[in-house]
PDB file of N, CA and C in Angstrom:
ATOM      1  N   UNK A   1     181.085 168.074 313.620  1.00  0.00           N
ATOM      2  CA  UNK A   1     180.730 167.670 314.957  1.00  0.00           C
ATOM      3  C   UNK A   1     181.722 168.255 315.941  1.00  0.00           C
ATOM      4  N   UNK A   2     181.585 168.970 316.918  1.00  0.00           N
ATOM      5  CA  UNK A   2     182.278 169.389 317.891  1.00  0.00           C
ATOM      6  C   UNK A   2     182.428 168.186 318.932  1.00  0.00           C
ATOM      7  N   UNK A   3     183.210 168.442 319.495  1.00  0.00           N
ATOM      8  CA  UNK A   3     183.722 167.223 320.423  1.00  0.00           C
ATOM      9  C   UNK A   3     183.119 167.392 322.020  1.00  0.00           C
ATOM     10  N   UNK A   4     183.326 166.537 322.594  1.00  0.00           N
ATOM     11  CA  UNK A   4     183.074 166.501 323.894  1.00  0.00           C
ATOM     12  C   UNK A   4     183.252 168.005 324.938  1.00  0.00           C
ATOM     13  N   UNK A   5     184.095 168.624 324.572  1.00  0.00           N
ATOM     14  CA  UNK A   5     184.367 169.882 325.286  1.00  0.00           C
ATOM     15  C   UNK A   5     184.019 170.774 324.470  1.00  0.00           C
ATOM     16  N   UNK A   6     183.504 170.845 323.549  1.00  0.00           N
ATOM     17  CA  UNK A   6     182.619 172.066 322.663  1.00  0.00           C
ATOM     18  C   UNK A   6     183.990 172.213 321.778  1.00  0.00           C
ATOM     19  N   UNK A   7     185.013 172.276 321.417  1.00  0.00           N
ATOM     20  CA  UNK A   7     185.991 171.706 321.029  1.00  0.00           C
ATOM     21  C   UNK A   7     185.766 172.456 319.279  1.00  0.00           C
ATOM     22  N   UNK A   8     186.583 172.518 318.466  1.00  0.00           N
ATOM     23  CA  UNK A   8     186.619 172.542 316.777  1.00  0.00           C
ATOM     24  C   UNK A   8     186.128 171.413 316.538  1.00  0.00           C
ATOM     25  N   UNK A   9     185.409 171.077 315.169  1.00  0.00           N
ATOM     26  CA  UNK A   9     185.491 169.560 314.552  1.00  0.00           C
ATOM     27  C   UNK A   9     186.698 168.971 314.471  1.00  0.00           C
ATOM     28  N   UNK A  10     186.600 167.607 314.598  1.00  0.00           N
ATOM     29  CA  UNK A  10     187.756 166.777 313.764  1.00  0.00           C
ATOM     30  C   UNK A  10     187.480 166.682 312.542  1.00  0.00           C
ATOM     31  N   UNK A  11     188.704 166.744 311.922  1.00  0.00           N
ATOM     32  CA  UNK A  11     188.719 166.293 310.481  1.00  0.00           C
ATOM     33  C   UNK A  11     188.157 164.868 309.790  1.00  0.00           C
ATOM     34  N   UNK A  12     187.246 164.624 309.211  1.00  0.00           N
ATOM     35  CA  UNK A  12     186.763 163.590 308.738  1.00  0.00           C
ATOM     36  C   UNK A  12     187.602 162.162 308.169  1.00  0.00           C
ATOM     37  N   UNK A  13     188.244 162.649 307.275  1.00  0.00           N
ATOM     38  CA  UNK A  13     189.680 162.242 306.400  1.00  0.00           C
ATOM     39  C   UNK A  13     190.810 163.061 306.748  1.00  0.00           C
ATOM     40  N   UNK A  14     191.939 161.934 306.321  1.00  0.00           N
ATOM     41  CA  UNK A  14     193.266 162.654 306.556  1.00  0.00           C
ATOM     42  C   UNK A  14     193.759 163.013 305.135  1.00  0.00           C
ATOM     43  N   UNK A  15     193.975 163.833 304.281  1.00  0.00           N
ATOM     44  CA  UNK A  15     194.282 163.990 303.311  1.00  0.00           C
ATOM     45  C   UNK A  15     195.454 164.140 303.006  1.00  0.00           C
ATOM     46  N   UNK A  16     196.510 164.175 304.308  1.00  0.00           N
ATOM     47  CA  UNK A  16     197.820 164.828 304.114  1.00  0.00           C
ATOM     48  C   UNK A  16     198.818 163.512 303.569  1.00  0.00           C
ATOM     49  N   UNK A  17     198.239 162.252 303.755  1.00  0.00           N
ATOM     50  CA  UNK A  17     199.020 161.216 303.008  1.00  0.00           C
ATOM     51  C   UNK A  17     198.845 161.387 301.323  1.00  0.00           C
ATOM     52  N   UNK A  18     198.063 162.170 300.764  1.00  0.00           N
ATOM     53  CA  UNK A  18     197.836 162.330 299.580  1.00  0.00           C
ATOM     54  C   UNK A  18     198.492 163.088 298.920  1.00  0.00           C
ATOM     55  N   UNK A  19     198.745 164.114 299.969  1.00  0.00           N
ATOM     56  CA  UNK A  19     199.419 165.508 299.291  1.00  0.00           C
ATOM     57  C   UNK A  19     200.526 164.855 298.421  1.00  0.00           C
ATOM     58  N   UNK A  20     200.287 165.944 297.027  1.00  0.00           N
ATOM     59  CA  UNK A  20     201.380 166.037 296.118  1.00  0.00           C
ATOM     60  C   UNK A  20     201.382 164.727 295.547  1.00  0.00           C
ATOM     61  N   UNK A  21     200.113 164.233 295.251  1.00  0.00           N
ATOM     62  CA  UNK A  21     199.934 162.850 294.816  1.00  0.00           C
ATOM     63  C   UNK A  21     198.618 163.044 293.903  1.00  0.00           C
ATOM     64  N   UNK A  22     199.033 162.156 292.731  1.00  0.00           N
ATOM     65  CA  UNK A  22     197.594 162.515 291.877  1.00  0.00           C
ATOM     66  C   UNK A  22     196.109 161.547 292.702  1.00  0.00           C
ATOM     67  N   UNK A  23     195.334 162.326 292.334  1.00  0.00           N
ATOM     68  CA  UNK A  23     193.691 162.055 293.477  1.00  0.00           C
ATOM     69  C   UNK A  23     192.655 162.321 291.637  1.00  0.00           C
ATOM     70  N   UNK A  24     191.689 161.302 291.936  1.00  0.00           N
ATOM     71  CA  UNK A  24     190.366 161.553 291.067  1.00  0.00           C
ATOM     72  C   UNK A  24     189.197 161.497 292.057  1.00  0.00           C
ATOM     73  N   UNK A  25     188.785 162.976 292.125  1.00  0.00           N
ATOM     74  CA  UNK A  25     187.618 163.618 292.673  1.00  0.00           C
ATOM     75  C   UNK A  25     186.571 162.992 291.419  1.00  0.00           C
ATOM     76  N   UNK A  26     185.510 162.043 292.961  1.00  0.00           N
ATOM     77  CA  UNK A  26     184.039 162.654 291.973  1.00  0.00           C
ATOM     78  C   UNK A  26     183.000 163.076 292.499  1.00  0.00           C
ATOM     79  N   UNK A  27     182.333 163.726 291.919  1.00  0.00           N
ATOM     80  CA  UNK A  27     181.220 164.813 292.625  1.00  0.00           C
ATOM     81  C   UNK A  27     179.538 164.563 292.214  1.00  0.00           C
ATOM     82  N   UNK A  28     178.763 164.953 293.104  1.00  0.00           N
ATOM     83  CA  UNK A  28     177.684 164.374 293.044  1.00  0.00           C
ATOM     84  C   UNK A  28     176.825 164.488 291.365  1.00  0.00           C
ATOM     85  N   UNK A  29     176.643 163.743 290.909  1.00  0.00           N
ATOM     86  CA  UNK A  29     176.012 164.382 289.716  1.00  0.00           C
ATOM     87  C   UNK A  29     176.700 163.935 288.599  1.00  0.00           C
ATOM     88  N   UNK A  30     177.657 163.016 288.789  1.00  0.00           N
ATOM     89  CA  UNK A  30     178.587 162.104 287.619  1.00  0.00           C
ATOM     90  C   UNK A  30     179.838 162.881 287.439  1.00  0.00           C
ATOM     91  N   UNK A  31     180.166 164.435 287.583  1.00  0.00           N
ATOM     92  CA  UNK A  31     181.383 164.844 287.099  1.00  0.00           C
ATOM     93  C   UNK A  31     182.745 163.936 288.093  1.00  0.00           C
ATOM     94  N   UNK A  32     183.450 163.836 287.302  1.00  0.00           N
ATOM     95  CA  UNK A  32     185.142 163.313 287.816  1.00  0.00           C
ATOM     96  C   UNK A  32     185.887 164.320 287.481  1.00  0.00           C
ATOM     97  N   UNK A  33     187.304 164.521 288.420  1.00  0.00           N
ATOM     98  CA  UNK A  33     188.040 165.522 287.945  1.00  0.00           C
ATOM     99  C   UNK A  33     189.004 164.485 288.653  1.00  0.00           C
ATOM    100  N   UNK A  34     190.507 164.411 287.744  1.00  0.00           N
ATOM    101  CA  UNK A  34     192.093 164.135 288.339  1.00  0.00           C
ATOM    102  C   UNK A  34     192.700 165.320 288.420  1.00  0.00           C
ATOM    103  N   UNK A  35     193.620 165.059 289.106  1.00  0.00           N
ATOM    104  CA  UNK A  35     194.409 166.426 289.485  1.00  0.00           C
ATOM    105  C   UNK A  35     195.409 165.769 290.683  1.00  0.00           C
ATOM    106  N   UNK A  36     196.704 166.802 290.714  1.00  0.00           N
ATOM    107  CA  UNK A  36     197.819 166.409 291.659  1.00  0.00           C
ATOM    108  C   UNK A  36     197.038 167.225 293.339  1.00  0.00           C
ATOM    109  N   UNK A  37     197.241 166.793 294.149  1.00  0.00           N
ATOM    110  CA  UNK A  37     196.420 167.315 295.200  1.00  0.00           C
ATOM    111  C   UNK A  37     197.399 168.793 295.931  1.00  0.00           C
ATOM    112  N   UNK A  38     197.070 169.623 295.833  1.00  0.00           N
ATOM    113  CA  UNK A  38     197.588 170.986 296.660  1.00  0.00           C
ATOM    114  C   UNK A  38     197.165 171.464 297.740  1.00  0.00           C
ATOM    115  N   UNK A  39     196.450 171.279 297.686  1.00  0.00           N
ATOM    116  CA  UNK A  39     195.854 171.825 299.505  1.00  0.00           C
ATOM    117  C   UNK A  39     194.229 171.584 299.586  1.00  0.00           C
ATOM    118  N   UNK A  40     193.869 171.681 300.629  1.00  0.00           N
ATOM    119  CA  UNK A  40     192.867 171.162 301.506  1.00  0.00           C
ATOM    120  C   UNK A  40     192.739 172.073 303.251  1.00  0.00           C
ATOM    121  N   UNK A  41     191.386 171.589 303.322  1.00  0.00           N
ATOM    122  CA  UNK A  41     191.138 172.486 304.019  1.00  0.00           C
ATOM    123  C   UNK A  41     190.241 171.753 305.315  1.00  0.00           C
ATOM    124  N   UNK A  42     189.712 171.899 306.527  1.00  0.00           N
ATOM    125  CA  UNK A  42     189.255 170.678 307.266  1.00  0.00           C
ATOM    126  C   UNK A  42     187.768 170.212 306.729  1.00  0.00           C
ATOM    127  N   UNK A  43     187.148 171.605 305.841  1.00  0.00           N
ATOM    128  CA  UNK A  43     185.979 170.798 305.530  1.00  0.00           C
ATOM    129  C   UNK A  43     185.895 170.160 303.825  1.00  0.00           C
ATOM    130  N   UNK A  44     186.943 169.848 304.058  1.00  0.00           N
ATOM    131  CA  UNK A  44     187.061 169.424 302.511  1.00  0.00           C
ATOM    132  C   UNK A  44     186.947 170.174 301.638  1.00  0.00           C
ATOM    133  N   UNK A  45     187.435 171.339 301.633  1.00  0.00           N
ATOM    134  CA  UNK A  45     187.518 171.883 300.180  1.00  0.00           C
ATOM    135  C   UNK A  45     188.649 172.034 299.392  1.00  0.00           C
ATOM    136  N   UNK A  46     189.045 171.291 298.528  1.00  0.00           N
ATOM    137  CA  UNK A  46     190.307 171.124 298.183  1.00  0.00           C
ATOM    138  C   UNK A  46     190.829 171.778 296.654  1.00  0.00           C
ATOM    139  N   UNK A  47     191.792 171.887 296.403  1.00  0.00           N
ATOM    140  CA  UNK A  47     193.446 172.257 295.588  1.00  0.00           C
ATOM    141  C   UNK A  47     193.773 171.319 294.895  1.00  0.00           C
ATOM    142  N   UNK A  48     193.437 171.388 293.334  1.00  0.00           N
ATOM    143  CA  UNK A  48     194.131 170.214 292.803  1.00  0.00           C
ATOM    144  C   UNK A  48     194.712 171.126 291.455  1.00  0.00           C
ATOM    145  N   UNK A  49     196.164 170.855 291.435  1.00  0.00           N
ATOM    146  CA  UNK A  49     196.309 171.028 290.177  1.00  0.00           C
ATOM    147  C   UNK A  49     196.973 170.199 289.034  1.00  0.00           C
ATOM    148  N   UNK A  50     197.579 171.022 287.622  1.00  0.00           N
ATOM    149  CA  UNK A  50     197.472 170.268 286.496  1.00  0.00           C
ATOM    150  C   UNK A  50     196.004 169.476 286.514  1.00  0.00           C
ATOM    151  N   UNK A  51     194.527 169.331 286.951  1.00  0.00           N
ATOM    152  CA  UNK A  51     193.540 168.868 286.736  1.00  0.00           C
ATOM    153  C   UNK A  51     193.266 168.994 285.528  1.00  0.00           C
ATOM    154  N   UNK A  52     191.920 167.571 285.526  1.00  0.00           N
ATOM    155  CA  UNK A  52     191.530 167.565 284.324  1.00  0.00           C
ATOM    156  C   UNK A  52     190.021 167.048 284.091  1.00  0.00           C
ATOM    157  N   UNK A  53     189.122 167.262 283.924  1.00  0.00           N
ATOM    158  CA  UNK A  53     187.630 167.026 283.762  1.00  0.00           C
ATOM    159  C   UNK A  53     187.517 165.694 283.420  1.00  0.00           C
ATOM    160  N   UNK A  54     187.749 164.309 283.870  1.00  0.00           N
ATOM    161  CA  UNK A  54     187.544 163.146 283.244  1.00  0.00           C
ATOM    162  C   UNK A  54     186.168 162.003 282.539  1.00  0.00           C
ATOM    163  N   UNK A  55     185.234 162.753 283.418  1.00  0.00           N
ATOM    164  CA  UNK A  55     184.101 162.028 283.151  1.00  0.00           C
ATOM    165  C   UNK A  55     182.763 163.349 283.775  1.00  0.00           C
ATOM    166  N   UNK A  56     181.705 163.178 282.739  1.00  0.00           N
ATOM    167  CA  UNK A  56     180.501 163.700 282.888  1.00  0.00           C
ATOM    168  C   UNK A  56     179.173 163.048 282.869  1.00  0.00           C
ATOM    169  N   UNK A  57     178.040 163.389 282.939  1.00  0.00           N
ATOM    170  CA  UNK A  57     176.900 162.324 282.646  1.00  0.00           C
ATOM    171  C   UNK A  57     176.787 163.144 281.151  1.00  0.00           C
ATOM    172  N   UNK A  58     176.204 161.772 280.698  1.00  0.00           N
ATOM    173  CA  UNK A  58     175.889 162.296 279.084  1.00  0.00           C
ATOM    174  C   UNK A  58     175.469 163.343 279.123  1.00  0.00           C
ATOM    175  N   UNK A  59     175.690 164.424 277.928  1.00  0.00           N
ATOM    176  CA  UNK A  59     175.328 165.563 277.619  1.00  0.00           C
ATOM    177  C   UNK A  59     175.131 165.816 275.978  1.00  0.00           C
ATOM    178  N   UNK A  60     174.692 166.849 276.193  1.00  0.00           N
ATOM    179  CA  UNK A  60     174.228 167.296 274.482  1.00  0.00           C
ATOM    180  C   UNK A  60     174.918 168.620 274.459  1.00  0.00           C
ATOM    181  N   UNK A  61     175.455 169.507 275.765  1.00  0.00           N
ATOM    182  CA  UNK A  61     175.934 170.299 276.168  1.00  0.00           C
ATOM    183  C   UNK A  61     176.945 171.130 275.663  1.00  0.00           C
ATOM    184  N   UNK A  62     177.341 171.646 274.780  1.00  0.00           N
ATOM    185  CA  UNK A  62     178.526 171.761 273.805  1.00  0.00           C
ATOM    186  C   UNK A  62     179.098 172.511 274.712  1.00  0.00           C
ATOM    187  N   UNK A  63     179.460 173.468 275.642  1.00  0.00           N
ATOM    188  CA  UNK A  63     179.915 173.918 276.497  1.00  0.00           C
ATOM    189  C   UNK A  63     180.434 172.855 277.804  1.00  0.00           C
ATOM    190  N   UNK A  64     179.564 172.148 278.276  1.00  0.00           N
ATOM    191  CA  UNK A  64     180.194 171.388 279.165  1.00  0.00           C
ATOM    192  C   UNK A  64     181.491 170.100 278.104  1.00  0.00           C
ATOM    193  N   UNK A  65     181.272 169.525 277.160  1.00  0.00           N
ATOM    194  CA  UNK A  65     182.103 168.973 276.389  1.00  0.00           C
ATOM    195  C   UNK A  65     183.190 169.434 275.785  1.00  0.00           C
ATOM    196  N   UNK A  66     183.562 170.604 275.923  1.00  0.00           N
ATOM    197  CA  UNK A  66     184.275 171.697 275.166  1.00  0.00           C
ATOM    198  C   UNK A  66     185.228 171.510 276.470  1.00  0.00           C
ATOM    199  N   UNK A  67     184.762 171.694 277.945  1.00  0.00           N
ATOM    200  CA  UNK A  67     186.073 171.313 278.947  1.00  0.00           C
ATOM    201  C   UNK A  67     186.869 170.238 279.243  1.00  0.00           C
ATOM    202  N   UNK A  68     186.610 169.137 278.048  1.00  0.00           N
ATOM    203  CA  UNK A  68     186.892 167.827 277.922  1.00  0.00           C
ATOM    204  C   UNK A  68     188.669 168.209 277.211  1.00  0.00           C
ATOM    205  N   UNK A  69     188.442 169.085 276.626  1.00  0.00           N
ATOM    206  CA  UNK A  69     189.328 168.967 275.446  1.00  0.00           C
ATOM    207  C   UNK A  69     190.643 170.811 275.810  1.00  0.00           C
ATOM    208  N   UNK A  70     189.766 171.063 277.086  1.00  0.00           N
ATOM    209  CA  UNK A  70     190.966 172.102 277.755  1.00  0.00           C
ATOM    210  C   UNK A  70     191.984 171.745 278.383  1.00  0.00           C
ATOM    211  N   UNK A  71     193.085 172.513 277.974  1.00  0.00           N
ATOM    212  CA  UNK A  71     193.948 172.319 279.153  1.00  0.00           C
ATOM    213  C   UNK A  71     194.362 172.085 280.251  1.00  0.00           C
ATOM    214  N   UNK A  72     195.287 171.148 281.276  1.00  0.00           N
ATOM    215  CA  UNK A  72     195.031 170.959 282.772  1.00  0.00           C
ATOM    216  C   UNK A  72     195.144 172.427 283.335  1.00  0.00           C
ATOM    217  N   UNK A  73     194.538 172.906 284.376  1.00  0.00           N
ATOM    218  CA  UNK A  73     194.535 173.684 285.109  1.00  0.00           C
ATOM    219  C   UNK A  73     194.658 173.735 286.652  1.00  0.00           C
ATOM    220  N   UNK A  74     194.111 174.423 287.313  1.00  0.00           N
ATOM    221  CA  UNK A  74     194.056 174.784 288.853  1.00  0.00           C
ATOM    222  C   UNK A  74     192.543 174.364 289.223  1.00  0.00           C
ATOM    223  N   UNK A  75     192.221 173.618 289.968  1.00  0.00           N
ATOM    224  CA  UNK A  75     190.507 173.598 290.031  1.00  0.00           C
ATOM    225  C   UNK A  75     190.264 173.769 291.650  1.00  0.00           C
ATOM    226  N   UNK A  76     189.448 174.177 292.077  1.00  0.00           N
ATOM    227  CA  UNK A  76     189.211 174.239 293.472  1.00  0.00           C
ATOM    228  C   UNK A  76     187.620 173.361 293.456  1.00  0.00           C
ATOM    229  N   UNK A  77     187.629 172.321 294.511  1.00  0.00           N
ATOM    230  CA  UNK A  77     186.710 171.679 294.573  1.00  0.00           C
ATOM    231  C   UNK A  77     185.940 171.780 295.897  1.00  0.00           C
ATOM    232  N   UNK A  78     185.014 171.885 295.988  1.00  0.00           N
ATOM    233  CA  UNK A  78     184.220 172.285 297.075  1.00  0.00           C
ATOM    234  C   UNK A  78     183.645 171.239 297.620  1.00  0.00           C
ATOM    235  N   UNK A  79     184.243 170.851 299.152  1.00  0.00           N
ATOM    236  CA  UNK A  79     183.605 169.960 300.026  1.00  0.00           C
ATOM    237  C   UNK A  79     182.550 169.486 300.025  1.00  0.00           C
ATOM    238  N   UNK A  80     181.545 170.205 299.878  1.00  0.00           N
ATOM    239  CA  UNK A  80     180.001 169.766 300.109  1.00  0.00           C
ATOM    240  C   UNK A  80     179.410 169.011 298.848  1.00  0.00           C
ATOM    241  N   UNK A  81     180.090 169.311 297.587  1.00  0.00           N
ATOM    242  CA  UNK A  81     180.160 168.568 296.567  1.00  0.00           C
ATOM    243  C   UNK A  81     180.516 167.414 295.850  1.00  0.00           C
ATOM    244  N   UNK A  82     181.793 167.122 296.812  1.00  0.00           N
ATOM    245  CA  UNK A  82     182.403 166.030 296.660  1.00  0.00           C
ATOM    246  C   UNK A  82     181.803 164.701 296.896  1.00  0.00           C
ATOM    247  N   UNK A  83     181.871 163.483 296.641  1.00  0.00           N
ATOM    248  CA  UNK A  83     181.264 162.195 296.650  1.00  0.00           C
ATOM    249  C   UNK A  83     182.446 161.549 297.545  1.00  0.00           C
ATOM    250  N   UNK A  84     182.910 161.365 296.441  1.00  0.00           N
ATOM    251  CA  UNK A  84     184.352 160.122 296.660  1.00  0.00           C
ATOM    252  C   UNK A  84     185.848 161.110 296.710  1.00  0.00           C
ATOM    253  N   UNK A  85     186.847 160.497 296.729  1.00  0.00           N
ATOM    254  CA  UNK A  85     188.130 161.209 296.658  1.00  0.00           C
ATOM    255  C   UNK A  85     188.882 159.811 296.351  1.00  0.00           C
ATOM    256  N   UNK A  86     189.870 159.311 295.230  1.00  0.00           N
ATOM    257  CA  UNK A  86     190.080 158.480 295.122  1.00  0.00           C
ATOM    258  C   UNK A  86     192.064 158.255 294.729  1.00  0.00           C
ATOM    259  N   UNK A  87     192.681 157.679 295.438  1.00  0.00           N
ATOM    260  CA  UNK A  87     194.225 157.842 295.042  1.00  0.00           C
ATOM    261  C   UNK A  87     194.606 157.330 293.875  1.00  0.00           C
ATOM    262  N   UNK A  88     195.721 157.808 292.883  1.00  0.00           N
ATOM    263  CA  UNK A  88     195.090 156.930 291.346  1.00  0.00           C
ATOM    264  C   UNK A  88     196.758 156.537 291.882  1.00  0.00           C
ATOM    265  N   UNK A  89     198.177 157.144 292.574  1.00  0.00           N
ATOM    266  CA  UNK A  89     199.031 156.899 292.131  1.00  0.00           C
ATOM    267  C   UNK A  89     199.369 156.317 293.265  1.00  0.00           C
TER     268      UNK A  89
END
């Protein structure tokens, strides 16, 4: 939403109390991901790392279950995807 003077958007959420704090993203469609929060962006697309895939909707999927059991990584999560954003620490 642009503002009264045609203006940039405001930011929806403030995310910067989070930074460098573990966050569990969940995204439309049952996936959860934890992760320490790294950056962000105004439309929510965010930086999490050491992440980790925590929850899926049931699957039969041997590929999607197989990221259950990977290593934490770097994940970039995409705004428009996101549901919730939740502080765990």
């Amino acid at each position: 939403m642009k503002d009264d003077k045609g203006g940039k958007r405001e930011q929806v959420f403030d995310l910067e109390r989070y930074s460098g704090k573990i966050v569990q993203i969940s995204f439309f469609g049952g996936i959860q991901v934890c992760g320490r929060l790294k950056g962000y962006d105004q439309i929510l697309n965010i930086v999490l790392e050491n992440a980790k895939m925590t929850k899926t909707p049931d699957t039969e999927c041997p590929e999607v279950e197989a990221l259950f059991n990977e290593k934490p990584s770097t994940f970039m999560c995409k705004g428009t995807s996101i549901c919730s954003i939740d502080l765990l620490e």
